[in-house]
Each structure stands twice: as C-alpha cells, then as structure tokens.
C-alpha atoms as a PDB file:
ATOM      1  CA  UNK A   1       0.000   0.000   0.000  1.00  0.00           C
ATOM      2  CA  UNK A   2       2.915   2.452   0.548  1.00  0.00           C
ATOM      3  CA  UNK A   3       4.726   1.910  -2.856  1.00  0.00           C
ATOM      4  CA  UNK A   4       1.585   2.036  -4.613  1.00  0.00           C
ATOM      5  CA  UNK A   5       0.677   5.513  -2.417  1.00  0.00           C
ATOM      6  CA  UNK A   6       3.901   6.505  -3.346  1.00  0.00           C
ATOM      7  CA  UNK A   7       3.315   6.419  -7.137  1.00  0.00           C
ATOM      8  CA  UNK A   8       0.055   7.767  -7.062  1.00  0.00           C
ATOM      9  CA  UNK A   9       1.508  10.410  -5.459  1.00  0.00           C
ATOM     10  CA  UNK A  10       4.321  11.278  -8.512  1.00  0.00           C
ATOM     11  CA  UNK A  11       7.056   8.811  -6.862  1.00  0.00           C
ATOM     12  CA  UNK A  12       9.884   7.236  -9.154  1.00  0.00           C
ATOM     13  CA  UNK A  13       8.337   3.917 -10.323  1.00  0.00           C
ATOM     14  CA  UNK A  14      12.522   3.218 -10.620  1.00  0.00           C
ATOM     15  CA  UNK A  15      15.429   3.899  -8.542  1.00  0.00           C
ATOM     16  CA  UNK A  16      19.147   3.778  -9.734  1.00  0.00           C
ATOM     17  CA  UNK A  17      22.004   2.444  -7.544  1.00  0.00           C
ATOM     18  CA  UNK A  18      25.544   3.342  -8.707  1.00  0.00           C
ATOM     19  CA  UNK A  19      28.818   1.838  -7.323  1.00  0.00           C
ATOM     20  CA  UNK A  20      31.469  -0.807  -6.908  1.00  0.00           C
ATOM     21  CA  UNK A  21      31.094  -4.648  -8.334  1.00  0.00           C
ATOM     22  CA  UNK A  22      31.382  -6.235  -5.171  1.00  0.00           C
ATOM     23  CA  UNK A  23      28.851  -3.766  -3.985  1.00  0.00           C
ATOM     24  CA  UNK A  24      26.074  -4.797  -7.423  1.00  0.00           C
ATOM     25  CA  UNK A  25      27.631  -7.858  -8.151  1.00  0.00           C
ATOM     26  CA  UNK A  26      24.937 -10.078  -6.773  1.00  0.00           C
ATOM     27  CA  UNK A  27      21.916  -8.056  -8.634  1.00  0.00           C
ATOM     28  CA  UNK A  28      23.964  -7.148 -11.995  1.00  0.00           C
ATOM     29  CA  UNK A  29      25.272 -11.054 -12.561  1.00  0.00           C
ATOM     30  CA  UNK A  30      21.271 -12.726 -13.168  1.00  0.00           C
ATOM     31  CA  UNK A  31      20.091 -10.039 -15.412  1.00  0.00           C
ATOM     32  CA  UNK A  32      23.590 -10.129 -17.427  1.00  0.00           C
ATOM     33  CA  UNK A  33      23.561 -13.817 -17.876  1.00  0.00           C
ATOM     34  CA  UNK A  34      19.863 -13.725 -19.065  1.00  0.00           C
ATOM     35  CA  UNK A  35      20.556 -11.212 -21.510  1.00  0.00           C
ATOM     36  CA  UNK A  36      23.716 -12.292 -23.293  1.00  0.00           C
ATOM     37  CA  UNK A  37      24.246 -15.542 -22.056  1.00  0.00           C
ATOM     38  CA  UNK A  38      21.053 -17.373 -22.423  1.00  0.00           C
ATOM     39  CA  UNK A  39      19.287 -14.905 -24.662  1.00  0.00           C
ATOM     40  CA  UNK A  40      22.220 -14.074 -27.091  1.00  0.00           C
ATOM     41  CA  UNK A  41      23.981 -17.307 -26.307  1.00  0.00           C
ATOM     42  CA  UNK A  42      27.749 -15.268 -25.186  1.00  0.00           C
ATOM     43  CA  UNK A  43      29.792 -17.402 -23.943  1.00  0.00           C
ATOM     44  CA  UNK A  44      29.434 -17.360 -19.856  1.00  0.00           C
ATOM     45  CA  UNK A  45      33.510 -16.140 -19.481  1.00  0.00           C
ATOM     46  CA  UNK A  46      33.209 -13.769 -22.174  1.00  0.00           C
ATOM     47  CA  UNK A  47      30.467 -12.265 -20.137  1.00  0.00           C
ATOM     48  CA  UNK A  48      31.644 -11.957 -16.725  1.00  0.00           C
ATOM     49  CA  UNK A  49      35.214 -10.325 -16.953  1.00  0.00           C
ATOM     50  CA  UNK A  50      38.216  -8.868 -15.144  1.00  0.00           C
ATOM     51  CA  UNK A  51      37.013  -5.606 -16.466  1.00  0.00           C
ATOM     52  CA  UNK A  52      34.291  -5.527 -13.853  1.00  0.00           C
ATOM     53  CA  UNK A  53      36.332  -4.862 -10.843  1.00  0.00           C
ATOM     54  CA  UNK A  54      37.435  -1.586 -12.290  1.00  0.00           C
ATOM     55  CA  UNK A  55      34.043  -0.309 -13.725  1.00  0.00           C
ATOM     56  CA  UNK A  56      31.169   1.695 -12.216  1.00  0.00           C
ATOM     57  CA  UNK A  57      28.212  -0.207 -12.305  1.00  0.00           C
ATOM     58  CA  UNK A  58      24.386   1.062 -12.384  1.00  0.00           C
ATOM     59  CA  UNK A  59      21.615  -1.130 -11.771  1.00  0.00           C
ATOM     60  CA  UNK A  60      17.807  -0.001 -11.929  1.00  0.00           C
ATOM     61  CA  UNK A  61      15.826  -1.271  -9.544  1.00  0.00           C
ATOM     62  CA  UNK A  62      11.855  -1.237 -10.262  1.00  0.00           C
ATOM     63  CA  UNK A  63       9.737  -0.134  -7.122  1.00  0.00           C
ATOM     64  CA  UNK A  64       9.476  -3.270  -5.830  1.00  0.00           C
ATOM     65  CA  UNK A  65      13.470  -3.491  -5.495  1.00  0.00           C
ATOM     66  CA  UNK A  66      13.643  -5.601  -8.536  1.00  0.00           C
ATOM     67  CA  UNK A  67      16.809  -5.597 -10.628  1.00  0.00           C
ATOM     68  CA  UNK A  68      15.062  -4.879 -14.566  1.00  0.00           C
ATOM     69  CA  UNK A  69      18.869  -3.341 -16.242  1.00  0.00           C
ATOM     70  CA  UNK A  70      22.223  -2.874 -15.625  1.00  0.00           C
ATOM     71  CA  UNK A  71      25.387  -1.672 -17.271  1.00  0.00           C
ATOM     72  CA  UNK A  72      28.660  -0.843 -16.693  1.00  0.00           C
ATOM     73  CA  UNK A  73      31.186   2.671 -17.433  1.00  0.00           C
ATOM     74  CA  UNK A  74      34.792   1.899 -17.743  1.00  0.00           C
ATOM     75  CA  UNK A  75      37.736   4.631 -18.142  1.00  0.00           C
ATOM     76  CA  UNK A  76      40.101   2.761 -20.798  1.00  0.00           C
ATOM     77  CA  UNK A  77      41.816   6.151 -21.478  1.00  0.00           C
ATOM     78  CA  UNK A  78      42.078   9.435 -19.520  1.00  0.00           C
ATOM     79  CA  UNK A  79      38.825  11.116 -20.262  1.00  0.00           C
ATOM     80  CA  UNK A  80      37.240   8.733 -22.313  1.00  0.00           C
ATOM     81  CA  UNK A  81      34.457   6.646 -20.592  1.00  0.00           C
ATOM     82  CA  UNK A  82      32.931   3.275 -22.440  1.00  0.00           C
ATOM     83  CA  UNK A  83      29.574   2.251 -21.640  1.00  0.00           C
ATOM     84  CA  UNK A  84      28.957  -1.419 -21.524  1.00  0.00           C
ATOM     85  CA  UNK A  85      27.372  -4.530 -20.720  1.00  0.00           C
ATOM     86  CA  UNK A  86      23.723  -2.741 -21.185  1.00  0.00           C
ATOM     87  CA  UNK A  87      20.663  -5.476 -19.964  1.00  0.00           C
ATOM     88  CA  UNK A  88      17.186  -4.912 -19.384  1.00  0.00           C
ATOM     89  CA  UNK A  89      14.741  -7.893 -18.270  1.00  0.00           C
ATOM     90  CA  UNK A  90      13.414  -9.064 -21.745  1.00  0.00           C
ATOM     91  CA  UNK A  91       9.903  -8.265 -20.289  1.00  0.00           C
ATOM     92  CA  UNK A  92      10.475  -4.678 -19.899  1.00  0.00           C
ATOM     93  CA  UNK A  93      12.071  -3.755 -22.927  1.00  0.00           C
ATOM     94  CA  UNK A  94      10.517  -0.827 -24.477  1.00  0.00           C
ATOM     95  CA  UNK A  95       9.359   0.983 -21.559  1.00  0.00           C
ATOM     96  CA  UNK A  96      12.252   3.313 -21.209  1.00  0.00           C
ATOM     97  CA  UNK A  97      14.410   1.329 -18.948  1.00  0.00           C
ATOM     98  CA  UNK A  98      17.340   1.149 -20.767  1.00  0.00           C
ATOM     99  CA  UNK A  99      17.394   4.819 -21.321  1.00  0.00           C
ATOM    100  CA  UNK A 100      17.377   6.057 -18.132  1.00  0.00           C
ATOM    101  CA  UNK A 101      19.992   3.672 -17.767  1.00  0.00           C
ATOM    102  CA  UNK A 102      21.829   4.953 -20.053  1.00  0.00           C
ATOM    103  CA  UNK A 103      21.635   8.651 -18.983  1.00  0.00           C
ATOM    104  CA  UNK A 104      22.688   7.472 -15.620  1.00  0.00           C
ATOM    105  CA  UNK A 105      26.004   6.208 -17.053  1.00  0.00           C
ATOM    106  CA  UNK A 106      26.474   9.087 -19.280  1.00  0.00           C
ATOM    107  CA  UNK A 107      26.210  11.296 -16.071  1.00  0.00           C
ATOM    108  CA  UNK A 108      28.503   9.061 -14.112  1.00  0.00           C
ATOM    109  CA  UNK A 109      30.844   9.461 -16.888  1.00  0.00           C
ATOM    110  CA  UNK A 110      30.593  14.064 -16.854  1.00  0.00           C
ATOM    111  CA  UNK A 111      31.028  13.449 -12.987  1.00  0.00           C
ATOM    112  CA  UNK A 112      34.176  12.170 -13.228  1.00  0.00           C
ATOM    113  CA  UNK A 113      34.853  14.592 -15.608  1.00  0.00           C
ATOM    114  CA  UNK A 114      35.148  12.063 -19.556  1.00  0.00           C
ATOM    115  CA  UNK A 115      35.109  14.212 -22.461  1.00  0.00           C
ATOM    116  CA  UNK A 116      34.149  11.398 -24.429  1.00  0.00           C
ATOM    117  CA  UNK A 117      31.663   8.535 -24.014  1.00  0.00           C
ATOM    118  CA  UNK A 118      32.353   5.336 -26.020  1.00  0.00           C
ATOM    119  CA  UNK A 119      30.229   2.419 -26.578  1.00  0.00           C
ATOM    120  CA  UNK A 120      30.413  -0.808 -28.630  1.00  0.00           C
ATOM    121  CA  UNK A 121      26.762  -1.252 -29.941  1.00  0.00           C
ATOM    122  CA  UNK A 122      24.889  -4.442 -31.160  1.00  0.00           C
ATOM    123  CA  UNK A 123      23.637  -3.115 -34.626  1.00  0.00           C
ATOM    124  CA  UNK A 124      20.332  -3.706 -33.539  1.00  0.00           C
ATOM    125  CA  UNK A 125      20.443  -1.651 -30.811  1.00  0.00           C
ATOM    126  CA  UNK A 126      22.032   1.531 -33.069  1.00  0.00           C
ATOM    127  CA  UNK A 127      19.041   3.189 -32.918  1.00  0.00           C
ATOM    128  CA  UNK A 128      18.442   3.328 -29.375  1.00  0.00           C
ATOM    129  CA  UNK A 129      21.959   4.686 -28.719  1.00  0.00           C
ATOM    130  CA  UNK A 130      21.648   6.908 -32.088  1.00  0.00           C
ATOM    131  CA  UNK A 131      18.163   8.489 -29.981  1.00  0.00           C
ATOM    132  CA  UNK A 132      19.871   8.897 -26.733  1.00  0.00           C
ATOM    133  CA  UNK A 133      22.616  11.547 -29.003  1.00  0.00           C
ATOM    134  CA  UNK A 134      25.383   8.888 -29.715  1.00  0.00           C
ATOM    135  CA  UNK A 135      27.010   8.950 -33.126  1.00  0.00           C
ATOM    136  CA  UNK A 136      28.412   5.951 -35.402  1.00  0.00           C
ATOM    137  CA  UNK A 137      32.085   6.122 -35.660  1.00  0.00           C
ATOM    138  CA  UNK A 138      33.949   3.534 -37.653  1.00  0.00           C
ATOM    139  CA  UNK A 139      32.071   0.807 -39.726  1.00  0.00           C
ATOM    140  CA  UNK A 140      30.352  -2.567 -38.238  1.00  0.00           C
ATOM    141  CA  UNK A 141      32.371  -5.795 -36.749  1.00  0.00           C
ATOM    142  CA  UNK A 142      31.845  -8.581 -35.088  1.00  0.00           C
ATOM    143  CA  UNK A 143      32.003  -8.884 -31.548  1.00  0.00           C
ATOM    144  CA  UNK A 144      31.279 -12.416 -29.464  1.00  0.00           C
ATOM    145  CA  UNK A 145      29.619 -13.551 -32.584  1.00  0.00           C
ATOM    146  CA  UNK A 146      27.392 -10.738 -32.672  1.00  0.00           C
ATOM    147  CA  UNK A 147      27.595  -7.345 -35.081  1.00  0.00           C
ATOM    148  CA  UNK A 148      28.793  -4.582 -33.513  1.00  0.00           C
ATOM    149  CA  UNK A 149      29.438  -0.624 -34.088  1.00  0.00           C
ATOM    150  CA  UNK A 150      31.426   1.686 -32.510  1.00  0.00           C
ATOM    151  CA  UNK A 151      29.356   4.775 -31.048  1.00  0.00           C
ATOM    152  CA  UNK A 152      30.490   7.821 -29.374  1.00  0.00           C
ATOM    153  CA  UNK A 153      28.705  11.020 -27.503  1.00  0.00           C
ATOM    154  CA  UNK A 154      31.233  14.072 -27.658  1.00  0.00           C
ATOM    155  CA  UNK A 155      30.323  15.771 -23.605  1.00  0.00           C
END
C-alpha cells in the first residue's frame, strides 16, 4: 500500500544504484547472464570479466526493489568513458528502462569529468543509442559472434 501511495503520489516507479562490483555484483550477474548468455547465447567467461572490478556499475531497480537493467562505465583512457554490458529484463524492454539507464552512465561518466563517451553497440540496438545523441564512428564488426558498431557522444 505504501509503494503504490507513493506512485500515485508522482514517486519514481525506478530507482538507480551506482557503485562498486562487489557492492552490485549479486543483482547485476542474473540479469547479465539472461541477456547475453542465455538470450544471445555469449559465452558465460566472455560475459563476466576482469574488467568488472574496475568499472562503475548502475543497476535499476523497479519499485518493488527488482533488478530490470544494468550496465557498466569503464575509463580505458584518460577522459574517455565506455559504456557497456547494457541489460534490461526481456519483459520490460521498451518501456524506457534502458534509457534512463543509459543517462545514468552518461552522467557518471561528466562526474568524473570524460570528455568522451564510447560504446560498442549491437547493430540492432544503433538506434536506441543513435536516440539517446550517440554517433556511429567507424564501420560494423563482429564482436562475441554478434555485429557490432562503434558509437560515441562528444560531452
């Protein structure tokens, strides 16, 4: 009764924790695996790598304290941030997940002051990231078996 008085009354219907992998870890790992391990059929130690430990990771949590996306912002250069390893809960695709999401890692990169975001997009997911003000650079490739394309937001 309180969650739903609290959305009646204009209360996020999602929440967005940022942080450490040991800290997200535990919520990040199932949603990751459904998406590219079982869905896109990645191989499981593609998936999970030593990258993580380094990373900033965002889940979104719905208002039941559901994980429904994830994704991760590394620093492989001074200044440049890459955003990666972008999930949402098949179900909930569509509904803007993703997006906020993404603006939370875009943020989390201009906080710690990247000039440049970077991300390696599935083609079929160009237009999502081409929406959200990221640009093609570079032509397609193949990535874990997938097709790929380098996109990049100028901040």
């Amino acid at each position: 009764m309180k969650d739903r008085l609290k959305v009646e009354a204009g209360g996020a219907l999602a929440e967005v924790r940022t942080g450490r992998w040991s800290a997200l870890r535990q919520d990040a790992t199932p949603l990751r695996t459904a998406v590219f391990v079982q869905e896109q059929g990645i191989a499981p130690e593609l998936e999970l790598d030593a990258l993580d430990a380094t990373a900033i990771h965002a889940v979104l949590y719905n208002r039941l304290g559901m994980p429904i996306a994830t994704g991760r912002l590394l620093q492989p250069a001074p200044g440049v941030g890459r955003i990666g390893r972008m999930a949402v809960d098949r179900a909930l695709r569509g509904a803007g997940w993703g997006r906020q999401l993404l603006d939370t890692l875009v943020q989390a990169a201009r906080d710690r002051g990247d000039t440049e975001v970077q991300l390696h997009a599935q083609c079929s997911a160009q237009g999502f990231y081409a929406a959200a003000g990221f640009a093609v650079r570079g032509v397609a490739y193949e990535e874990a078996g997938i097709p790929h394309i380098t996109m990049v937001m100028v901040l």
